[in-house]
Protein backbone atom coordinates (compact mmCIF):
# COMPACT_ATOMS: atom_id res chain seq x y z
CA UNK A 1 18.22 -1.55 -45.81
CA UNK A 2 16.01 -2.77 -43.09
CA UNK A 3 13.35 0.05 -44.57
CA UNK A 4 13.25 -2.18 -48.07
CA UNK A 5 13.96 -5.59 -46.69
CA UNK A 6 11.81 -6.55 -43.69
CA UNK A 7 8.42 -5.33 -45.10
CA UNK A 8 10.00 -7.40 -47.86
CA UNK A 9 10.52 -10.18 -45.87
CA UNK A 10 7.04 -9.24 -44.41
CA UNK A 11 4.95 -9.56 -47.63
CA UNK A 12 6.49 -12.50 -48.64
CA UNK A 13 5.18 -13.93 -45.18
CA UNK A 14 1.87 -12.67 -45.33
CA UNK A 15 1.10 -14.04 -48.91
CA UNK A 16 1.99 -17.85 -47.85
CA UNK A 17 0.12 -17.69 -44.65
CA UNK A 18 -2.80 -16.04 -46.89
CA UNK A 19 -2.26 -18.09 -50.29
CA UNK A 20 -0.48 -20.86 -48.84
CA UNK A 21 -1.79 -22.09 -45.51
CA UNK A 22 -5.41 -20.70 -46.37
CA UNK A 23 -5.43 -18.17 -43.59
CA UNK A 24 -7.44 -15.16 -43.11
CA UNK A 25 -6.16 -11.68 -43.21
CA UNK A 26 -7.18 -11.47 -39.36
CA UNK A 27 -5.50 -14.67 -38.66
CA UNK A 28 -2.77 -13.69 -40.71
CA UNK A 29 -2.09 -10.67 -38.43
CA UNK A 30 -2.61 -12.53 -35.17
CA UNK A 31 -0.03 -15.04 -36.24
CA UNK A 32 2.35 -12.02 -37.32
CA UNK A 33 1.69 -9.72 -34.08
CA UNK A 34 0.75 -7.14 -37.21
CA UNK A 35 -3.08 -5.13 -37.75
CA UNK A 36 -5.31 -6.83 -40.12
CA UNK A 37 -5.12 -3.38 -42.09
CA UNK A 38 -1.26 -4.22 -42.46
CA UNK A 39 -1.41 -7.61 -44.16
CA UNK A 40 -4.38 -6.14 -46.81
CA UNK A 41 -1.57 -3.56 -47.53
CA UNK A 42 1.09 -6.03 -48.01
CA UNK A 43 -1.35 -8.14 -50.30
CA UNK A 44 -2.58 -5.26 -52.39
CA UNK A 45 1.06 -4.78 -52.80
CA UNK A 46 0.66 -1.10 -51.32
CA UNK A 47 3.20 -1.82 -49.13
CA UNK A 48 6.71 -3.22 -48.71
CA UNK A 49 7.10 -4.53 -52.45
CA UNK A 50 10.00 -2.50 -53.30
CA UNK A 51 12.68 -5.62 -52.51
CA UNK A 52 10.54 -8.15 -52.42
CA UNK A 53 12.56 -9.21 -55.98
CA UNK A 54 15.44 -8.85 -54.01
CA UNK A 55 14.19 -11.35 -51.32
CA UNK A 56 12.86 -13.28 -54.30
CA UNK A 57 16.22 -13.49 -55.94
CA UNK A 58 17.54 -15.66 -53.10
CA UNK A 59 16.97 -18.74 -52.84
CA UNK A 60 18.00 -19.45 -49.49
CA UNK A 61 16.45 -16.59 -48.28
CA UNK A 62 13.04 -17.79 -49.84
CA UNK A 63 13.47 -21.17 -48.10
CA UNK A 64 13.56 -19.76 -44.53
CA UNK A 65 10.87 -17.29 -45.08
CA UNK A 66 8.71 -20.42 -46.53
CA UNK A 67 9.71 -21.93 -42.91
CA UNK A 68 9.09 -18.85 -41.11
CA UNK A 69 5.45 -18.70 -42.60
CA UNK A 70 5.19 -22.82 -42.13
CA UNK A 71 6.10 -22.19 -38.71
CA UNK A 72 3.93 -19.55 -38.14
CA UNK A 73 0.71 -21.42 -39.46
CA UNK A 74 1.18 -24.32 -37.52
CA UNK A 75 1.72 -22.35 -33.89
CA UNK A 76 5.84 -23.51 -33.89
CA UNK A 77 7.73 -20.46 -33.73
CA UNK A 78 7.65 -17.95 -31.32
CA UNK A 79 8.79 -14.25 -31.81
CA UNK A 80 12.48 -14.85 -31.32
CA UNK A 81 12.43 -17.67 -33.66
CA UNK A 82 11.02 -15.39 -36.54
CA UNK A 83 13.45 -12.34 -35.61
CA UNK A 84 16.11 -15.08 -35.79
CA UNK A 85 14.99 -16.54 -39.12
CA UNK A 86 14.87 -13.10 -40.65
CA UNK A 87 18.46 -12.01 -39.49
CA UNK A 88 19.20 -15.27 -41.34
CA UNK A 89 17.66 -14.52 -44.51
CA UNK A 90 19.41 -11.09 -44.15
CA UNK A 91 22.87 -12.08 -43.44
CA UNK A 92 22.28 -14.91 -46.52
CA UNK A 93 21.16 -11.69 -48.93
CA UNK A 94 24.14 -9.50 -47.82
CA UNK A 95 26.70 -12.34 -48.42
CA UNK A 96 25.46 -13.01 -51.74
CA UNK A 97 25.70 -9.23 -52.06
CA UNK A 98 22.44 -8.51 -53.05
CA UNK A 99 22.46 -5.82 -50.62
CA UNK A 100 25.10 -4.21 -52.52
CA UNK A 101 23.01 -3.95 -55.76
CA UNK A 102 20.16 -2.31 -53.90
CA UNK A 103 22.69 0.25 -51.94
CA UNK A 104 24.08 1.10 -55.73
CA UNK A 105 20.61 1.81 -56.80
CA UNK A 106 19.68 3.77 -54.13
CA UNK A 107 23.24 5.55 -54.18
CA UNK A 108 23.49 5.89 -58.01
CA UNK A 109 27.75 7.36 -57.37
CA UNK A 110 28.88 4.60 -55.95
CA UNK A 111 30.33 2.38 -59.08
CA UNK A 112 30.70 -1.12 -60.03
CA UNK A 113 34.84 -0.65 -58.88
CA UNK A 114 33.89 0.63 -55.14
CA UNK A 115 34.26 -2.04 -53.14
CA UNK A 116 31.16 -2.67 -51.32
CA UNK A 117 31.70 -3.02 -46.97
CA UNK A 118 28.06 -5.31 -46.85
CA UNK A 119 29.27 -8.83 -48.01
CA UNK A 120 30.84 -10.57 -44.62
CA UNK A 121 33.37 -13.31 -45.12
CA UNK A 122 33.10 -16.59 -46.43
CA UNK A 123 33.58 -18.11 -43.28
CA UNK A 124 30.78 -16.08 -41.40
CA UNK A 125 28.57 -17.21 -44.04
CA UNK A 126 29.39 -20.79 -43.89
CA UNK A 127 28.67 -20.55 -40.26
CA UNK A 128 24.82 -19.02 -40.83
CA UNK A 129 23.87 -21.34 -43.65
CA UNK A 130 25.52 -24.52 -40.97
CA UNK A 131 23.46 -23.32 -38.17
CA UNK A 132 26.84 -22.34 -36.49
CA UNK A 133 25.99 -18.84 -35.62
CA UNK A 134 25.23 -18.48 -31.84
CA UNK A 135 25.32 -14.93 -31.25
């Protein structure tokens, strides 16, 4: 998953900081600890667009990645605070079991019936989306 999602979650990033915030590529990649060469990929769409529909598809997943990248372009987040964010958005996309659609196409046997191990409980959820999660 983490091969589809975080470059993903990456793109998604790079184009508000670009598009958004009016950032250059080089600033871009300062702000994201990436190369310069990485966010032209991830604009060009060379790279990492395979889930960005996925990511897309949540909306609570595209709220914290608009606050990651809002964060990021004023100077307010530090590296734990993005790594944070993005487990968030991640735990959000597996409850809503979006992860499950991508591990049936990627694993064309397993059918509709299988019952899919990604999606936590309700209550684990309810604790992310609350802020309640202190791991």
């Amino acid at each position: 998953m983490v091969r589809y999602v975080l470059p993903a979650i990456r793109v998604l990033i790079a184009r508000e900081l670009v598009e958004k915030h009016g950032l250059s590529r080089v600033r871009a990649a300062e702000k994201m600890e990436l190369t310069p060469a990485a966010i032209t990929q991830y604009l060009k769409k060379v790279r990492g667009e395979k889930g960005v529909k996925m990511v897309e598809s949540s909306d609570e997943a595209v709220k914290i990645v608009s606050e990651i990248a809002n964060r990021l372009a004023k100077g307010e987040s530090s590296v734990y605070d993005v790594l944070q964010n993005i487990c968030k958005a991640c735990q959000i996309m597996r409850s809503e079991g979006l992860f499950c659609e991508m591990h049936r196409e990627i694993l064309p046997a397993l059918k509709e019936s299988e019952v899919c191990e990604c999606r936590p409980r309700l209550s684990s959820l309810l604790s992310i989306i609350h802020g309640g999660d202190k791991r």
